[in-house]
Protein backbone atom coordinates (compact mmCIF):
# COMPACT_ATOMS: atom_id res chain seq x y z
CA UNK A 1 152.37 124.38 148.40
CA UNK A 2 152.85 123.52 145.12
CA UNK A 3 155.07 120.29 146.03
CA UNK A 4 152.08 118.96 148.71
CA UNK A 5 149.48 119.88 145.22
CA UNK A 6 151.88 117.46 142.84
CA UNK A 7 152.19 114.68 145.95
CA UNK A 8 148.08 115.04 145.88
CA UNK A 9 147.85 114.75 141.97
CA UNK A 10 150.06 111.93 142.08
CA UNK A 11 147.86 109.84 144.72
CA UNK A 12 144.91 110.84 143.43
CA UNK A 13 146.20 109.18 139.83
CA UNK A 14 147.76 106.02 141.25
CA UNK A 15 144.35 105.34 142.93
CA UNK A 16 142.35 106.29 139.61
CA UNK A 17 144.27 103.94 137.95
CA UNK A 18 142.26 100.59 138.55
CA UNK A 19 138.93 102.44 137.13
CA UNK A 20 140.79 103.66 134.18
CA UNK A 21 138.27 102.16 131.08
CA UNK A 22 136.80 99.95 133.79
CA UNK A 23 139.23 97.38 132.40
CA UNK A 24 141.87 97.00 135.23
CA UNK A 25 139.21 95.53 137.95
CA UNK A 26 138.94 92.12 139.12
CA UNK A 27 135.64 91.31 137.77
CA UNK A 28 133.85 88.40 139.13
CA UNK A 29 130.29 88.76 137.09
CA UNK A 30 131.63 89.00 133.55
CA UNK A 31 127.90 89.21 133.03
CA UNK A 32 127.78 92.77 134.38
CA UNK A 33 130.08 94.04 131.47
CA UNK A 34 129.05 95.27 128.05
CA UNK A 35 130.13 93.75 124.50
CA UNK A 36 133.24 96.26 124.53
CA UNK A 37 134.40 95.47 128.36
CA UNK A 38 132.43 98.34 130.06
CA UNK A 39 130.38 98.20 133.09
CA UNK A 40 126.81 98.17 133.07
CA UNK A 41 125.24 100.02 135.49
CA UNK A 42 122.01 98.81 137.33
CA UNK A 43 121.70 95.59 135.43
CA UNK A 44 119.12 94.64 137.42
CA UNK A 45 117.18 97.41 138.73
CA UNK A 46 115.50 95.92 142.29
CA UNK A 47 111.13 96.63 141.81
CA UNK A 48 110.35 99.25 144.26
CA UNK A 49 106.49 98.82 144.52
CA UNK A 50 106.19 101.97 146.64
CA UNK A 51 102.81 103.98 148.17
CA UNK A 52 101.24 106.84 146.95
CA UNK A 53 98.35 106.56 143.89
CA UNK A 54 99.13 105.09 140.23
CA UNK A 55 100.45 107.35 137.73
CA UNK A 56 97.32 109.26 136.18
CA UNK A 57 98.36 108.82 132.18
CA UNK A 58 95.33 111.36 132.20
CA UNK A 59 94.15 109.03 128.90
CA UNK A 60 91.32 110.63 126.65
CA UNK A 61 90.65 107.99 123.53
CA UNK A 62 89.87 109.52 120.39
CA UNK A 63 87.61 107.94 117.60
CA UNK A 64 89.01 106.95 114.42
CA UNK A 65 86.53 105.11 112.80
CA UNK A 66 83.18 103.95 113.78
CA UNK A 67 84.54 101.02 115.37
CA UNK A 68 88.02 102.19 115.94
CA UNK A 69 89.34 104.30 119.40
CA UNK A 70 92.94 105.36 120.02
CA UNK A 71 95.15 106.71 122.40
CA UNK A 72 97.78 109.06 120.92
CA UNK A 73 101.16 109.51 122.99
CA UNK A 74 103.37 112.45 123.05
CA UNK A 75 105.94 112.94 120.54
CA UNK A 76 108.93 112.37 122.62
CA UNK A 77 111.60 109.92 123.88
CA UNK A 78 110.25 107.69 126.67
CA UNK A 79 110.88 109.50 129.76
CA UNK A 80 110.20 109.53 133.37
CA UNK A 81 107.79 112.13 132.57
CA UNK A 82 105.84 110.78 129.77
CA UNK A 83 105.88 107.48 132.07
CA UNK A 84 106.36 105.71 128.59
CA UNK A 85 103.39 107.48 127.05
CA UNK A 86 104.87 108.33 123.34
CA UNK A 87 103.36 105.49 121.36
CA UNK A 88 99.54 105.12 120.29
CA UNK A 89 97.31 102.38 121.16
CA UNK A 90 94.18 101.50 119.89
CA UNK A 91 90.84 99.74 120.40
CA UNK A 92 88.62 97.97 117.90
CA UNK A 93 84.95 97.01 119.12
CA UNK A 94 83.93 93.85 118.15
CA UNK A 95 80.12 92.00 118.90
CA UNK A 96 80.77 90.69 122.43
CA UNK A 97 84.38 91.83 123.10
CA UNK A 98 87.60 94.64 122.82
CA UNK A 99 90.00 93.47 120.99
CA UNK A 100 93.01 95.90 122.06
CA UNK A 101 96.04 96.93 119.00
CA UNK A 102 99.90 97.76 121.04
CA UNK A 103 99.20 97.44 124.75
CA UNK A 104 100.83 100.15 125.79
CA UNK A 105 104.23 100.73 128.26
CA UNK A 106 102.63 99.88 131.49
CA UNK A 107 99.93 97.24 133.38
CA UNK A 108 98.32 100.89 134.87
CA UNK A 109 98.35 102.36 131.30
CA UNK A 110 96.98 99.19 130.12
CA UNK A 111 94.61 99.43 133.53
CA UNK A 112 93.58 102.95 132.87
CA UNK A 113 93.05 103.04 129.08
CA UNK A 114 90.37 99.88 129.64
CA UNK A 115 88.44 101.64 132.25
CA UNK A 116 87.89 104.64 129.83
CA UNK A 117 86.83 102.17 127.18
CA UNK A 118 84.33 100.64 128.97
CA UNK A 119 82.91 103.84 129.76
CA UNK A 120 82.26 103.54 125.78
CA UNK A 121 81.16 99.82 125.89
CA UNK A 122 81.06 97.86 128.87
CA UNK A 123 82.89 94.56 127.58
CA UNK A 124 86.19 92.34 127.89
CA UNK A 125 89.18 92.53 125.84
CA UNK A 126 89.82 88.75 125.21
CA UNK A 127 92.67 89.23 122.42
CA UNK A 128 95.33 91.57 122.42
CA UNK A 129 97.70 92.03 119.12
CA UNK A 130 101.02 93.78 118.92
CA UNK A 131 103.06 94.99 116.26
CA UNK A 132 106.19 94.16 117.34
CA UNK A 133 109.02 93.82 119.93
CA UNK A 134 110.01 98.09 121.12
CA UNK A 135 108.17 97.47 124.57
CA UNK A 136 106.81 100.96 124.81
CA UNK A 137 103.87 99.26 122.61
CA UNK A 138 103.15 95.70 124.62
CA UNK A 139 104.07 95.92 128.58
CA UNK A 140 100.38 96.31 129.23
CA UNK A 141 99.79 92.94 128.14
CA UNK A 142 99.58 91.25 131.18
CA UNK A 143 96.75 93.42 132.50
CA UNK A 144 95.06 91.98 129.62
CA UNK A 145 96.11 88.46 130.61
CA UNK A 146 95.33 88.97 134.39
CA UNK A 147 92.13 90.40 134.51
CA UNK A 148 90.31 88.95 131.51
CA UNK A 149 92.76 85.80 130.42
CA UNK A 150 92.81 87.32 126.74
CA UNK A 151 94.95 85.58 124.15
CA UNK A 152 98.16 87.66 122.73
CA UNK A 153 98.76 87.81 119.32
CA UNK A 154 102.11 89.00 117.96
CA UNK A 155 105.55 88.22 116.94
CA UNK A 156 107.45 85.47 118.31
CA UNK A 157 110.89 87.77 119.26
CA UNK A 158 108.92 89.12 122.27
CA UNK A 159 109.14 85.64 123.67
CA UNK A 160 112.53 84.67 122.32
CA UNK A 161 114.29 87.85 123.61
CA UNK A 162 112.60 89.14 125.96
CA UNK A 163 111.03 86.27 128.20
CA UNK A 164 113.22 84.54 130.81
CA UNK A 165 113.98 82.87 133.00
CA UNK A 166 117.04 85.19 133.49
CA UNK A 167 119.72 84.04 135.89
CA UNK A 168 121.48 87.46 138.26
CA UNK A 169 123.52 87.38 141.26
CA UNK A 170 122.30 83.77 141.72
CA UNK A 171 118.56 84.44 141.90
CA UNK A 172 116.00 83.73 139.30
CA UNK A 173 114.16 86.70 137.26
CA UNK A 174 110.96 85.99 135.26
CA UNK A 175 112.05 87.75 132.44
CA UNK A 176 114.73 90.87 131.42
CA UNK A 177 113.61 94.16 132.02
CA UNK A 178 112.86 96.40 129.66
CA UNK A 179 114.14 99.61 129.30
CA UNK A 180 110.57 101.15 130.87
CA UNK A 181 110.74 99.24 133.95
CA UNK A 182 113.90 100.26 134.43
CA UNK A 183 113.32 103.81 133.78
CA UNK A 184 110.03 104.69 134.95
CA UNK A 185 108.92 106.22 137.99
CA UNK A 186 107.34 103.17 140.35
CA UNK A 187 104.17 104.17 140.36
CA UNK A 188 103.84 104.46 136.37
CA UNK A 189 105.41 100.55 136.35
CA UNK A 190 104.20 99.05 139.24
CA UNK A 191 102.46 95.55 138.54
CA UNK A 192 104.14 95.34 135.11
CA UNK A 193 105.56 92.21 134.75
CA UNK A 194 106.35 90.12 131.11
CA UNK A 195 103.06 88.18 129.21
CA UNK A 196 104.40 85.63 126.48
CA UNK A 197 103.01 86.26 123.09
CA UNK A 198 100.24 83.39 122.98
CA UNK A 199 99.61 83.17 119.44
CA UNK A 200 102.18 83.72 116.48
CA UNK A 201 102.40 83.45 112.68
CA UNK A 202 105.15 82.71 110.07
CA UNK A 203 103.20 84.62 106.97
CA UNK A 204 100.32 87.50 106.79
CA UNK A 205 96.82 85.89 107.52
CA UNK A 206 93.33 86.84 107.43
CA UNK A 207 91.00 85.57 110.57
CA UNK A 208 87.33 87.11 112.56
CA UNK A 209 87.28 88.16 115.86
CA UNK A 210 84.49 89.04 117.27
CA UNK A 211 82.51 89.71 114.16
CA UNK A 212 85.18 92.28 112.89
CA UNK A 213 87.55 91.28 109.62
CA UNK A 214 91.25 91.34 109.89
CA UNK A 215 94.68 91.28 108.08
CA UNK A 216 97.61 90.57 110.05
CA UNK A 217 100.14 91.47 107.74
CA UNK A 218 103.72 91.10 108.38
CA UNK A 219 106.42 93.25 106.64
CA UNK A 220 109.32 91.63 108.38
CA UNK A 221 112.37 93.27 109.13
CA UNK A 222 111.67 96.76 109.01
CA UNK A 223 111.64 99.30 111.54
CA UNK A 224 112.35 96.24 114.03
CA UNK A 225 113.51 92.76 112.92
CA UNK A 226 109.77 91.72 112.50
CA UNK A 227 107.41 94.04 111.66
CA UNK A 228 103.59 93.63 111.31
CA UNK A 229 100.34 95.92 110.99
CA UNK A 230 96.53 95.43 111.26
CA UNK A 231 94.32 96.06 108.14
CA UNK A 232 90.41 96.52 109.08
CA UNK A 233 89.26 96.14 105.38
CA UNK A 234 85.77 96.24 105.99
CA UNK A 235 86.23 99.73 107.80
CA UNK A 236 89.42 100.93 105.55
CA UNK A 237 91.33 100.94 108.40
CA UNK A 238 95.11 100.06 109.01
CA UNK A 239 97.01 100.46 112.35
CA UNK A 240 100.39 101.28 111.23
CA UNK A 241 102.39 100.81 114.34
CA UNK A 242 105.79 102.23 114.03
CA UNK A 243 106.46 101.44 110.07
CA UNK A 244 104.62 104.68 109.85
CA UNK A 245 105.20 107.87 112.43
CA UNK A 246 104.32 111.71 111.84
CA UNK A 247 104.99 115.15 113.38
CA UNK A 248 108.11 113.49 114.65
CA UNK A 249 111.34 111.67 112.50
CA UNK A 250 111.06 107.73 113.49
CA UNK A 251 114.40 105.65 115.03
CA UNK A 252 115.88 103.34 112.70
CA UNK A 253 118.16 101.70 114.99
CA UNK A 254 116.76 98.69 114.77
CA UNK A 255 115.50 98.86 111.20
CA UNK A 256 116.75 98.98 108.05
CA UNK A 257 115.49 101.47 105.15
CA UNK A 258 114.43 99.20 101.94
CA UNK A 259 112.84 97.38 104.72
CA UNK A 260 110.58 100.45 106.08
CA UNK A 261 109.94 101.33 102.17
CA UNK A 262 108.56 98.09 101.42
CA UNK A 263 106.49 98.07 104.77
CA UNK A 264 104.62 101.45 103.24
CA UNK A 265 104.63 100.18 99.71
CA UNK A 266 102.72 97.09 101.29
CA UNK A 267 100.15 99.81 103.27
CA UNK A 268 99.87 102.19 100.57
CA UNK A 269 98.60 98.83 98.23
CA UNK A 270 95.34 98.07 100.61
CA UNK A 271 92.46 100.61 100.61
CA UNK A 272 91.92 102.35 103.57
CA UNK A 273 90.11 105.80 105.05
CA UNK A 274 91.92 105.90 108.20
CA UNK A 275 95.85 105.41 109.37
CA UNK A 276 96.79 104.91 112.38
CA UNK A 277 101.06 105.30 112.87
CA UNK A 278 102.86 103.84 115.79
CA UNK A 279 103.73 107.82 117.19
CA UNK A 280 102.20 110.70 115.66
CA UNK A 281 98.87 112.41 115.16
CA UNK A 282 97.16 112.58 111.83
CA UNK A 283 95.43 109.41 110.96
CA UNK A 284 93.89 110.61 107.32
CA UNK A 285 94.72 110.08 103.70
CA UNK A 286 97.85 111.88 104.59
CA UNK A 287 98.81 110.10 107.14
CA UNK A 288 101.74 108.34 105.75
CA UNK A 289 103.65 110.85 103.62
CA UNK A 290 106.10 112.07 105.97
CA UNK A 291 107.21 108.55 106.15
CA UNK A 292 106.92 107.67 101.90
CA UNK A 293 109.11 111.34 101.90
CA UNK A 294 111.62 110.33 104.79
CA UNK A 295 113.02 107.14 103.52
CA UNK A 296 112.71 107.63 99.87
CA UNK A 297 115.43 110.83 100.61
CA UNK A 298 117.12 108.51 102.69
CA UNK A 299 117.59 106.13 100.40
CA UNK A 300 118.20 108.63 97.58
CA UNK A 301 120.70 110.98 99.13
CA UNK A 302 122.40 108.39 100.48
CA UNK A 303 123.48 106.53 97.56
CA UNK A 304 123.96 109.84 95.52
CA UNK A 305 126.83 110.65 97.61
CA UNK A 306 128.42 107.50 97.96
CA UNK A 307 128.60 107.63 94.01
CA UNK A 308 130.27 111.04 94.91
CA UNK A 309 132.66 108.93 97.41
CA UNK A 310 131.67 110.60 100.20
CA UNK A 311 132.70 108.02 103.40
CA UNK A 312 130.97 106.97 105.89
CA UNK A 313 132.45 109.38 108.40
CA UNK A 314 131.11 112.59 106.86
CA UNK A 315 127.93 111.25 105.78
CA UNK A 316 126.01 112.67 107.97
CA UNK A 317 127.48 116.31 107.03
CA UNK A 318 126.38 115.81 103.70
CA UNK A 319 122.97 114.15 103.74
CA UNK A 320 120.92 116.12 106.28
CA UNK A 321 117.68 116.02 105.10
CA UNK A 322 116.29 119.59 106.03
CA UNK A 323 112.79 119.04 104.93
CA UNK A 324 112.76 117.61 108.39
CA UNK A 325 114.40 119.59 110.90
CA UNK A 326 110.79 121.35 112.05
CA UNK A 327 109.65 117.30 113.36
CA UNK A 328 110.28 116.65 116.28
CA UNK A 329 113.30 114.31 117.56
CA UNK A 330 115.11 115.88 114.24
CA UNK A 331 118.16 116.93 115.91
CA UNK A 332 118.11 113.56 118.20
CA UNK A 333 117.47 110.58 115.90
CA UNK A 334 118.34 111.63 112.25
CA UNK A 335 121.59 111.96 112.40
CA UNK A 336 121.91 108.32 113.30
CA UNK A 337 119.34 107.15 110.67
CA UNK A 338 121.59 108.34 108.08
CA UNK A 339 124.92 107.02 109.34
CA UNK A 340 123.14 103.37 109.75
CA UNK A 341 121.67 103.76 106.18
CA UNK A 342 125.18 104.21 104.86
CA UNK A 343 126.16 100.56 106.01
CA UNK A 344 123.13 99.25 104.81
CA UNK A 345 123.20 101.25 101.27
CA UNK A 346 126.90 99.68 100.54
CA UNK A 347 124.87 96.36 99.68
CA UNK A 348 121.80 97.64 98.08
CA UNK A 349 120.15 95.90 95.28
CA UNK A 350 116.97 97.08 93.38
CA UNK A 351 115.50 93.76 93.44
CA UNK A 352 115.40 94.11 97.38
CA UNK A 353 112.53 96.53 96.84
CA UNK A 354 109.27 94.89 96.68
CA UNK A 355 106.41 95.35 93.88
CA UNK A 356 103.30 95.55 95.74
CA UNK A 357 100.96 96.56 92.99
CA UNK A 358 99.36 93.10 92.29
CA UNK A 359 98.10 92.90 96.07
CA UNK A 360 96.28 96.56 95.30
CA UNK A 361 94.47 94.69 92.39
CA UNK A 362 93.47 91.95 94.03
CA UNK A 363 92.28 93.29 97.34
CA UNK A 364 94.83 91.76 99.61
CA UNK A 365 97.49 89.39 98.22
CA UNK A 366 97.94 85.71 98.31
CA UNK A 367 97.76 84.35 102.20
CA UNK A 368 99.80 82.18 103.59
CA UNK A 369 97.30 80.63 106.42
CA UNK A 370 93.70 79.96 105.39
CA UNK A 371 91.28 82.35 107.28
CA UNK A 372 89.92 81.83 110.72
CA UNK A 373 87.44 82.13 112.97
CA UNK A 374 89.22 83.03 116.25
């Protein structure tokens, strides 16, 4: 018995042996492998448009300001779920027209958050603005384009790395999918397909839409490699997008610290009533502490023990940040915040941080484009 259970162990290795690291196999679409060699799985995920009724997201905007309506997502990972619902969007009336802040994860999110606006005011959204490239905030766009033929403002990376065409197994793709039309169930992602950004912008700039005031600042590279927010400055409103999140601990993974300090610094010098962060709930005066506290003990704790000598590998041991654990995502996404602020900490330089205490005197800072009627 014991003889025929070797002879079986020794088979069952010899066949294993091809799979070992996925390194051993023939491979004739080099494109299906990873930086480091490994397979990835579903590359291309084939649509499934499916029966049955849409997803109900089961949206309920809440007003922010008199002219300002949002909907706030839960305070979770995107998941099948949530259908992608863990990011807030937002709606500013104008005279004649919506104009709609972050899109949303979905063309039925998109589909369904509109029809409860116009329950509000029965007009089109003809411009759509994003703060940046995390697609749980701008795969509703092309509802937007579809339906009303509205012109996207927002940062050129959406079209650069996201927009196609994308060549796979010989057939032609409009664009890559995201990670939510992968994931999601089919009938939360049905009809969502990739809208270029229409309209971008090198520096912050000032324009009128619909009778309503704007500042489209951009922070840069921040919590994504190009970061921007809305400031209403006739209603002391800013929509924050993800350089600001509360009740929850944000992802840096894309971001870099000095980067997300300097994005607050730059809110926290414009006068405003109202915040409204990319995930998260309170949208008052207080709205961005959590954040101002997160990344200044980041930063802080951080260095402090690589004076100490402390090495990368144990830095997350030693800089925890317990004033935190009771957000949400704590446990998930902190741990990795600090170990990415280590690398970027090794080159810190004071001068990186930005002094944005002229633009609070002046109301808004020097412009790079003139303003604009759009």
């Amino acid at each position: 018995m014991k003889s025929l259970l070797a002879i079986l162990i020794i088979v069952a290795f010899a066949a294993a042996i091809p799979f070992i690291g996925n390194k051993s196999i023939k491979v004739e679409h080099p494109s299906h492998l990873d930086a480091d060699g490994n397979f990835i799985v579903h590359e291309w995920v084939k649509p499934h448009t499916g029966g049955g009724p849409d997803w109900n997201y089961n949206l309920k905007p809440v007003q922010v300001s008199e002219r300002v309506w949002c909907f706030f997502g839960a305070l979770e990972m995107p998941t099948k779920d949530n259908a992608g619902y863990m990011s807030n969007s937002c709606y500013i009336k104008g005279d004649d027209q919506w104009i709609a802040w972050d899109s949303g994860p979905s063309y039925i999110f998109a589909k369904q958050a509109y029809a409860e606006m116009k329950k509000i005011a029965d007009m089109p959204v003809k411009t759509v603005i994003i703060s940046h490239e995390h697609d749980d905030h701008w795969l509703g766009n092309n509802f937007y384009k579809e339906v009303f033929g509205a012109t996207i403002y927002g940062t050129p990376l959406i079209n650069e790395d996201y927009y196609g065409p994308r060549h796979v197994d010989g057939k032609d793709y409009p664009g890559m999918q995201t990670r939510m039309i992968k994931a999601l169930y089919q009938n939360a992602i049905r009809g969502t397909v990739l809208a270029k950004v229409d309209k971008t912008f090198e520096e912050t700039s000032k324009f009128t839409i619909s009778g309503v005031n704007m500042e489209y600042v951009r922070v840069g590279y921040a919590h994504s490699e190009d970061d921007w927010f809305l400031y209403l400055p006739d209603d002391k409103v800013v929509l924050a997008a993800d350089v600001v999140m509360n009740g929850r601990v944000t992802s840096n993974r894309d971001g870099i610290v000095v980067g997300q300090i300097n994005a607050i610094n730059a809110i926290r010098a414009r006068e405003w009533e109202h915040l409204v962060p990319g995930h998260g709930f309170i949208t008052d005066k207080s709205a961005a502490d959590e954040s101002v506290q997160y990344f200044a003990l980041l930063k802080d704790r951080v260095l402090a023990k690589m004076e100490e000598g402390v090495v990368a590998d144990l830095i997350t041991k030693e800089v925890t940040l317990p004033e935190f654990k009771d957000k949400d995502l704590y446990w998930i996404l902190s741990p990795g915040n600090v170990f990415r602020s280590y690398e970027e900490l090794e080159m810190f330089d004071e001068d990186d941080l930005i002094d944005y205490s002229a633009e609070k005197s002046d109301g808004g800072g020097d412009d790079q484009e003139k303003d604009e009627e759009a």
